[in-house]
N, C-alpha and C. Protein backbone atom coordinates (compact mmCIF):
# COMPACT_ATOMS: atom_id res chain seq x y z
N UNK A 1 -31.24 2.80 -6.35
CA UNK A 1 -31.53 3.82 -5.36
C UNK A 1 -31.78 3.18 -4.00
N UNK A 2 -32.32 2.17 -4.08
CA UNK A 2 -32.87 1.41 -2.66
C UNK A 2 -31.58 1.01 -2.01
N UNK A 3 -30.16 0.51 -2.69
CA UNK A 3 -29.20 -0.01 -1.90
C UNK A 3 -28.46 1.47 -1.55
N UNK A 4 -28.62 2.88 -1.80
CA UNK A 4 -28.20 3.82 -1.06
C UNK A 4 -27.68 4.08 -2.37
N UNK A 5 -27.07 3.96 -3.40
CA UNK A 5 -26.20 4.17 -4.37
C UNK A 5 -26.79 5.35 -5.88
N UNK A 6 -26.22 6.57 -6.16
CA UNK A 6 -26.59 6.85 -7.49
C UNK A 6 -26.60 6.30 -8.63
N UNK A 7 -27.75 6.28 -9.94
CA UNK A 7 -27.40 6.01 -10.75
C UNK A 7 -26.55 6.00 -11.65
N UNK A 8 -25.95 5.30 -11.86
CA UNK A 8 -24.78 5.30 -12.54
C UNK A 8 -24.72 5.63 -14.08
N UNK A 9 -25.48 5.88 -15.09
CA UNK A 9 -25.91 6.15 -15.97
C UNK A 9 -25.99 7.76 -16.12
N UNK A 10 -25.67 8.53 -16.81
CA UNK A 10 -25.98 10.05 -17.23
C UNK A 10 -27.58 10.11 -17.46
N UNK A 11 -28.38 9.03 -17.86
CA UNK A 11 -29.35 9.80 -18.31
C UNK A 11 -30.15 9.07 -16.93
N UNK A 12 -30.01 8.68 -16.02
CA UNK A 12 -30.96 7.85 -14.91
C UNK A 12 -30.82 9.10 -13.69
N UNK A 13 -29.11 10.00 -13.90
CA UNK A 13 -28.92 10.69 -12.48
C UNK A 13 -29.46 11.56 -12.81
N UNK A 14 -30.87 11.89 -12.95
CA UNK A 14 -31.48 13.10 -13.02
C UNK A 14 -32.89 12.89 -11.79
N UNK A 15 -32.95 14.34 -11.17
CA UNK A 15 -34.08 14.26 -10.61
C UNK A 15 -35.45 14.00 -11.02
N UNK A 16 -35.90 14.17 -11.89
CA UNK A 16 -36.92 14.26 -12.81
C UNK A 16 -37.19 12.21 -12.79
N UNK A 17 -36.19 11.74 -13.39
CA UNK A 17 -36.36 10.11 -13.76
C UNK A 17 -36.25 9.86 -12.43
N UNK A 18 -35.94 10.15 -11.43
CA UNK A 18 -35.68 9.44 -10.21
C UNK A 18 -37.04 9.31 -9.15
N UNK A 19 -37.45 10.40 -9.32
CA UNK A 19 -38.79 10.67 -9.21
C UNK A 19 -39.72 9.77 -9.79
N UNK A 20 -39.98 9.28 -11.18
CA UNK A 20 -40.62 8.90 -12.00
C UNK A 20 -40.08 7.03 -11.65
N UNK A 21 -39.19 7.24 -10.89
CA UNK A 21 -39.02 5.52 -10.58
C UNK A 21 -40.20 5.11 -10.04
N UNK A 22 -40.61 5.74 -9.30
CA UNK A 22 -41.89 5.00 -8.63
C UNK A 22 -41.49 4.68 -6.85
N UNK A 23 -40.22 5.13 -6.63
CA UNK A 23 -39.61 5.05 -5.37
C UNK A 23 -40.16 6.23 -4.79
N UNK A 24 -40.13 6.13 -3.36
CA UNK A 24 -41.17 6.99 -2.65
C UNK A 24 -40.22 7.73 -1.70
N UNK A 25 -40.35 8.81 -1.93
CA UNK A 25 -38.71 9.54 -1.32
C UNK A 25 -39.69 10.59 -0.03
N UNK A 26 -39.00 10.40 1.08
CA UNK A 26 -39.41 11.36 2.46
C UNK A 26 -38.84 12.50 1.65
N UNK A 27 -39.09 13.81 2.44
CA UNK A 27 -38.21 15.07 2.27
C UNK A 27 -36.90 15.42 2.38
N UNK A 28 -36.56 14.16 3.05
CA UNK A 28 -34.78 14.35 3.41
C UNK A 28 -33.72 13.66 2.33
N UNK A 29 -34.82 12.65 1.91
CA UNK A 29 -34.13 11.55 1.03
C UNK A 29 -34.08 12.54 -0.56
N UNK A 30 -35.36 13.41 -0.50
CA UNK A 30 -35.55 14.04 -1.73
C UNK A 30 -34.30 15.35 -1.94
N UNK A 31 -34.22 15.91 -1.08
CA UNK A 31 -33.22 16.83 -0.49
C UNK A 31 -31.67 16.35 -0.44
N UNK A 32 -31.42 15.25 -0.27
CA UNK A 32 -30.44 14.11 0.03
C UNK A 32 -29.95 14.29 -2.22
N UNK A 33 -31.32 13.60 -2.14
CA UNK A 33 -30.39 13.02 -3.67
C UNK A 33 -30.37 14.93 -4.52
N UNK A 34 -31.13 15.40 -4.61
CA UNK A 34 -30.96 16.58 -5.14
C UNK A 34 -29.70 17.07 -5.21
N UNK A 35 -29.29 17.29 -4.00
CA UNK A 35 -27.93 17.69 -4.01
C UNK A 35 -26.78 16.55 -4.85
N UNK A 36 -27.21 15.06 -4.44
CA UNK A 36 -26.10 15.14 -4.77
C UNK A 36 -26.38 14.91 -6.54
N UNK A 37 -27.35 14.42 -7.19
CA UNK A 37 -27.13 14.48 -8.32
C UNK A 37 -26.66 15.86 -8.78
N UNK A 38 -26.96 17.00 -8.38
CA UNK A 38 -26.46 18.40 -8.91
C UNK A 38 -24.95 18.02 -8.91
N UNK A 39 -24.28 17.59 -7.45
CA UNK A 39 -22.73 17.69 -7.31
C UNK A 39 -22.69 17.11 -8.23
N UNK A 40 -22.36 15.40 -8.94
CA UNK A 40 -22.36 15.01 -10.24
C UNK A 40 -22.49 15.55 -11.18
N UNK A 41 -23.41 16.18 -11.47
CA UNK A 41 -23.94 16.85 -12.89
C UNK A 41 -22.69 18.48 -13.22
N UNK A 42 -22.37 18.75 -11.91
CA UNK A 42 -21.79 19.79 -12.25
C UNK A 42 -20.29 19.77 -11.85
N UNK A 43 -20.01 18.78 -11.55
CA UNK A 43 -18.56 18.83 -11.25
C UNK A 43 -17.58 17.52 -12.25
N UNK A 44 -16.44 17.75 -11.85
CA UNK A 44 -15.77 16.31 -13.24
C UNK A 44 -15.26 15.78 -11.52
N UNK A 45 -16.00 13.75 -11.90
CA UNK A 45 -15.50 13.18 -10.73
C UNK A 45 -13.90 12.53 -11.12
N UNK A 46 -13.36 12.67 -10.00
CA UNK A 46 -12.17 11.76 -10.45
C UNK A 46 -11.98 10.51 -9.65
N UNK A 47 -11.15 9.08 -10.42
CA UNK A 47 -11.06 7.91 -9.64
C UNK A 47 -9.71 7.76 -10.20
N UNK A 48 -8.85 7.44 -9.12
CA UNK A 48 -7.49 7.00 -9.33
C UNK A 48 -7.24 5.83 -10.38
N UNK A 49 -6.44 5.41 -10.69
CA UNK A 49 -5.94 4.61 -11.69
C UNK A 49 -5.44 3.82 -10.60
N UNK A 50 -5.87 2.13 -11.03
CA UNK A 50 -5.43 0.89 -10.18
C UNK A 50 -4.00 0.86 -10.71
N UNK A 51 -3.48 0.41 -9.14
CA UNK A 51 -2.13 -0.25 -9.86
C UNK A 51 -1.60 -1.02 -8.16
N UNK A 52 -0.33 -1.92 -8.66
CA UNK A 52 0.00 -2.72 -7.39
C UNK A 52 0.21 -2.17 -6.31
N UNK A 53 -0.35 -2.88 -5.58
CA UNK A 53 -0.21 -2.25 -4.06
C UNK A 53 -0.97 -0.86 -3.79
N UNK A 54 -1.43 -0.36 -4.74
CA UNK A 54 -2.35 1.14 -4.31
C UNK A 54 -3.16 1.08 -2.79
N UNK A 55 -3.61 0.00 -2.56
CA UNK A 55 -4.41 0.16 -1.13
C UNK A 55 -3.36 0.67 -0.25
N UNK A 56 -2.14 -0.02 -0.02
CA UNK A 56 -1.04 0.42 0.70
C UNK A 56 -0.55 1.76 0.35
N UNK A 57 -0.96 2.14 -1.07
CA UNK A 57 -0.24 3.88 -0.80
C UNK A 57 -1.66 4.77 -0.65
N UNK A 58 -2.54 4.22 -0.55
CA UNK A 58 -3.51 5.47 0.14
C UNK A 58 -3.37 5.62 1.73
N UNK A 59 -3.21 4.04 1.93
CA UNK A 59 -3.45 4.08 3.72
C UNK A 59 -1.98 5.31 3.63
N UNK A 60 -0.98 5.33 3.56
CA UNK A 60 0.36 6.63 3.72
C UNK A 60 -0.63 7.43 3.40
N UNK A 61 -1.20 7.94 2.43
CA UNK A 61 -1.83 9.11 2.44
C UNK A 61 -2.87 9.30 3.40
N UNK A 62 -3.66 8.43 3.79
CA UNK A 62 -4.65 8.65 4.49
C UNK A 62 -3.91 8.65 5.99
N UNK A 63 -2.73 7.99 6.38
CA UNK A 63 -2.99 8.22 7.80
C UNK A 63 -1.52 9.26 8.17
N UNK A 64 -0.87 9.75 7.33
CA UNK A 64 0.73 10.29 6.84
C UNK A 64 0.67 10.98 8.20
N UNK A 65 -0.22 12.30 7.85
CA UNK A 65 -0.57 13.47 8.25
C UNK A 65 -1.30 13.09 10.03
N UNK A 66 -1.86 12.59 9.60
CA UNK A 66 -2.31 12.66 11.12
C UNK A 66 -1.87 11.80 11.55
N UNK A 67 -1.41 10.86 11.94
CA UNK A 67 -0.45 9.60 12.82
C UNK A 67 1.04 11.33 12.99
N UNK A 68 1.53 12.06 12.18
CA UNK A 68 2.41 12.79 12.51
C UNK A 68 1.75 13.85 13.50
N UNK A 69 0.78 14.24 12.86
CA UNK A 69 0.20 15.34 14.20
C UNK A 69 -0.22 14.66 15.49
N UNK A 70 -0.61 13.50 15.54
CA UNK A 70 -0.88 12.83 16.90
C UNK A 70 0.23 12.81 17.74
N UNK A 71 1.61 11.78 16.70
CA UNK A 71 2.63 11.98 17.68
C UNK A 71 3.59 13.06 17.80
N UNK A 72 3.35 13.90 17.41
CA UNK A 72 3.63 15.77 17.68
C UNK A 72 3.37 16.37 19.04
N UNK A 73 1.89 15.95 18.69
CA UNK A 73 1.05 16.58 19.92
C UNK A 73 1.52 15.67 21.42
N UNK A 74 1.64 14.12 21.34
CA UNK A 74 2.24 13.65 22.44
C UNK A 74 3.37 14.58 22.64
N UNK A 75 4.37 14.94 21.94
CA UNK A 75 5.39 14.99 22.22
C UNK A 75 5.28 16.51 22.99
N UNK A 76 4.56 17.55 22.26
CA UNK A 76 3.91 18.73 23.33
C UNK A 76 3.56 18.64 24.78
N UNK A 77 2.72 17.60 24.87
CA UNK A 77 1.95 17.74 25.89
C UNK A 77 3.13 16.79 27.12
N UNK A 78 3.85 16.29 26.63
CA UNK A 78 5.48 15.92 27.43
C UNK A 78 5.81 17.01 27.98
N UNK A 79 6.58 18.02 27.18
CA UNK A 79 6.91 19.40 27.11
C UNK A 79 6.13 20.40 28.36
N UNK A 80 5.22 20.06 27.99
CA UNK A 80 4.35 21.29 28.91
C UNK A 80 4.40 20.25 30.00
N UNK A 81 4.11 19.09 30.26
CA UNK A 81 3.93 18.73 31.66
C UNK A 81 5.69 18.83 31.79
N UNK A 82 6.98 18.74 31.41
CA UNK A 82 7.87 18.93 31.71
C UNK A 82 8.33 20.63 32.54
N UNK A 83 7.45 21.32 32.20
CA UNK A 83 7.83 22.90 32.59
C UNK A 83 8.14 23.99 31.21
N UNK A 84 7.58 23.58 30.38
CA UNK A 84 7.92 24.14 28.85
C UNK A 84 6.73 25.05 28.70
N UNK A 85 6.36 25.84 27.81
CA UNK A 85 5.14 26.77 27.48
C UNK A 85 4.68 26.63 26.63
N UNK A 86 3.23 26.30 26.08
CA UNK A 86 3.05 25.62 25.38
C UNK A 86 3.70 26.09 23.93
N UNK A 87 4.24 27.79 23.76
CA UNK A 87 4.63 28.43 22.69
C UNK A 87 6.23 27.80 22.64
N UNK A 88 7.02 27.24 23.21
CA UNK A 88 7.99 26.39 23.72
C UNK A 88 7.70 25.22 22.69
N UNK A 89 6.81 24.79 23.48
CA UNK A 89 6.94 23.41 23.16
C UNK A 89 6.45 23.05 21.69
N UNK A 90 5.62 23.80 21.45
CA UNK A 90 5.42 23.41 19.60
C UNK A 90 6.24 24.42 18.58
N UNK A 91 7.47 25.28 18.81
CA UNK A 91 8.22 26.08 18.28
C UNK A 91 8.36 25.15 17.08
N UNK A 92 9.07 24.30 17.05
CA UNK A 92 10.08 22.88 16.54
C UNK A 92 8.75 22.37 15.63
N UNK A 93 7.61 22.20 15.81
CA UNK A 93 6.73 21.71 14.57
C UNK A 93 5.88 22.97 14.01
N UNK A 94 6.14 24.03 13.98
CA UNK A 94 5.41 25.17 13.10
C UNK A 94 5.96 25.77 12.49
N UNK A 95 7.12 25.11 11.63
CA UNK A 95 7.93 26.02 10.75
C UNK A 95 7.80 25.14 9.67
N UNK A 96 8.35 26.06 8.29
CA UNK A 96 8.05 25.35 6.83
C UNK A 96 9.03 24.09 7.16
N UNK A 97 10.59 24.39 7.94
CA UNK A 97 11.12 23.15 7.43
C UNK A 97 10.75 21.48 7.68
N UNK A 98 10.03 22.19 9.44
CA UNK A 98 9.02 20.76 9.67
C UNK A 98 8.54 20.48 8.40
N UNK A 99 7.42 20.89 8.41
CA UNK A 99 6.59 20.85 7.14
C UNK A 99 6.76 20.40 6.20
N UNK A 100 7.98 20.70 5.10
CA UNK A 100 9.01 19.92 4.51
C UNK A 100 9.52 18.73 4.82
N UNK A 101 10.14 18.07 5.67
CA UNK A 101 10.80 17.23 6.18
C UNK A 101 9.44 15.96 6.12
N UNK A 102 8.82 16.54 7.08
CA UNK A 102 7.33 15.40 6.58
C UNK A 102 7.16 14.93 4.93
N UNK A 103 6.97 16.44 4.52
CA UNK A 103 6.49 16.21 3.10
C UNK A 103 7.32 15.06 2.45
N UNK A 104 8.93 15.53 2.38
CA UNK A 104 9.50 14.80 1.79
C UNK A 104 9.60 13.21 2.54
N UNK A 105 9.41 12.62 3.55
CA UNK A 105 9.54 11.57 4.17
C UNK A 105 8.00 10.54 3.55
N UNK A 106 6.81 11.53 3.53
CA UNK A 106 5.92 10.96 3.12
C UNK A 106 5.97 10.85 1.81
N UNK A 107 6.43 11.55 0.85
CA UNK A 107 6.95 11.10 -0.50
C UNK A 107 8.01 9.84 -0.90
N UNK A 108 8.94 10.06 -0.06
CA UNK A 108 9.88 8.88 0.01
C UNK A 108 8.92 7.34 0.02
N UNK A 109 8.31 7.37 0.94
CA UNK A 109 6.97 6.10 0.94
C UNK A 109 6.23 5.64 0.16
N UNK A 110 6.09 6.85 -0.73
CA UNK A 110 4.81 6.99 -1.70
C UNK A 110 5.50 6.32 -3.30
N UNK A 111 6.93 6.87 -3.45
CA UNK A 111 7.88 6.56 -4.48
C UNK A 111 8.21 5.07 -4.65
N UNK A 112 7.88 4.38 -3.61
CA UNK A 112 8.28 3.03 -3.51
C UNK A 112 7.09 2.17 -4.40
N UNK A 113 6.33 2.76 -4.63
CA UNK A 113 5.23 2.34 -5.62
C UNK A 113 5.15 3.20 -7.03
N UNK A 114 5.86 3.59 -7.52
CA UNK A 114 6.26 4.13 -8.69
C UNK A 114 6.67 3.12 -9.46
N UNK A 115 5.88 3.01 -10.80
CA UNK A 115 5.70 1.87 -11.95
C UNK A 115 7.30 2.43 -13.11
């Protein structure tokens, strides 16, 4: 508990034993773990399955989506300082096939790590 971390044990993540550690919890810290041992207790956690190169296919997932909306939005704000409206200028990224086209491009990336 002192290095910030839940117990890792089913029978330790309870409020009741955590309390009974002898650790001296402010109101926020008490409030803090409450919640989250409840989230634990009542939800199923999930952890990906290791495999080669996985750090490299989260960073695609983690930055896919937004590195595309960033350079979207440059490409808008071109547009409008060009003489475009802003309903103009983002026509071309608010349709499913955008949407698609990403999807499938960020899948293409993702497939390259398929066992």
């Amino acid at each position: 508990m002192e290095s910030g971390y839940l117990p890792v044990t089913t029978a330790a993540n309870d409020m009741d034993a955590i309390r009974a550690s002898g650790l001296e919890l402010t109101d926020n810290m008490e409030q803090t773990l409450s919640g989250a041992v409840k989230t634990v207790r009542e939800n199923e956690l999930y952890t990906p399955m290791a495999f080669a190169d996985g750090t490299a296919a989260r960073k695609i997932l983690e930055y896919s989506m937004g590195d595309q909306a960033s350079a979207d939005r440059d490409t808008v704000l071109e547009r409008i300082a060009a003489g475009q409206s802003a309903e103009a200028a983002t026509a071309e990224f608010l349709t499913d096939d955008y949407f698609e086209a990403w999807y499938q491009a960020t899948l293409a990336q993702l497939q390259q790590y398929e066992g």
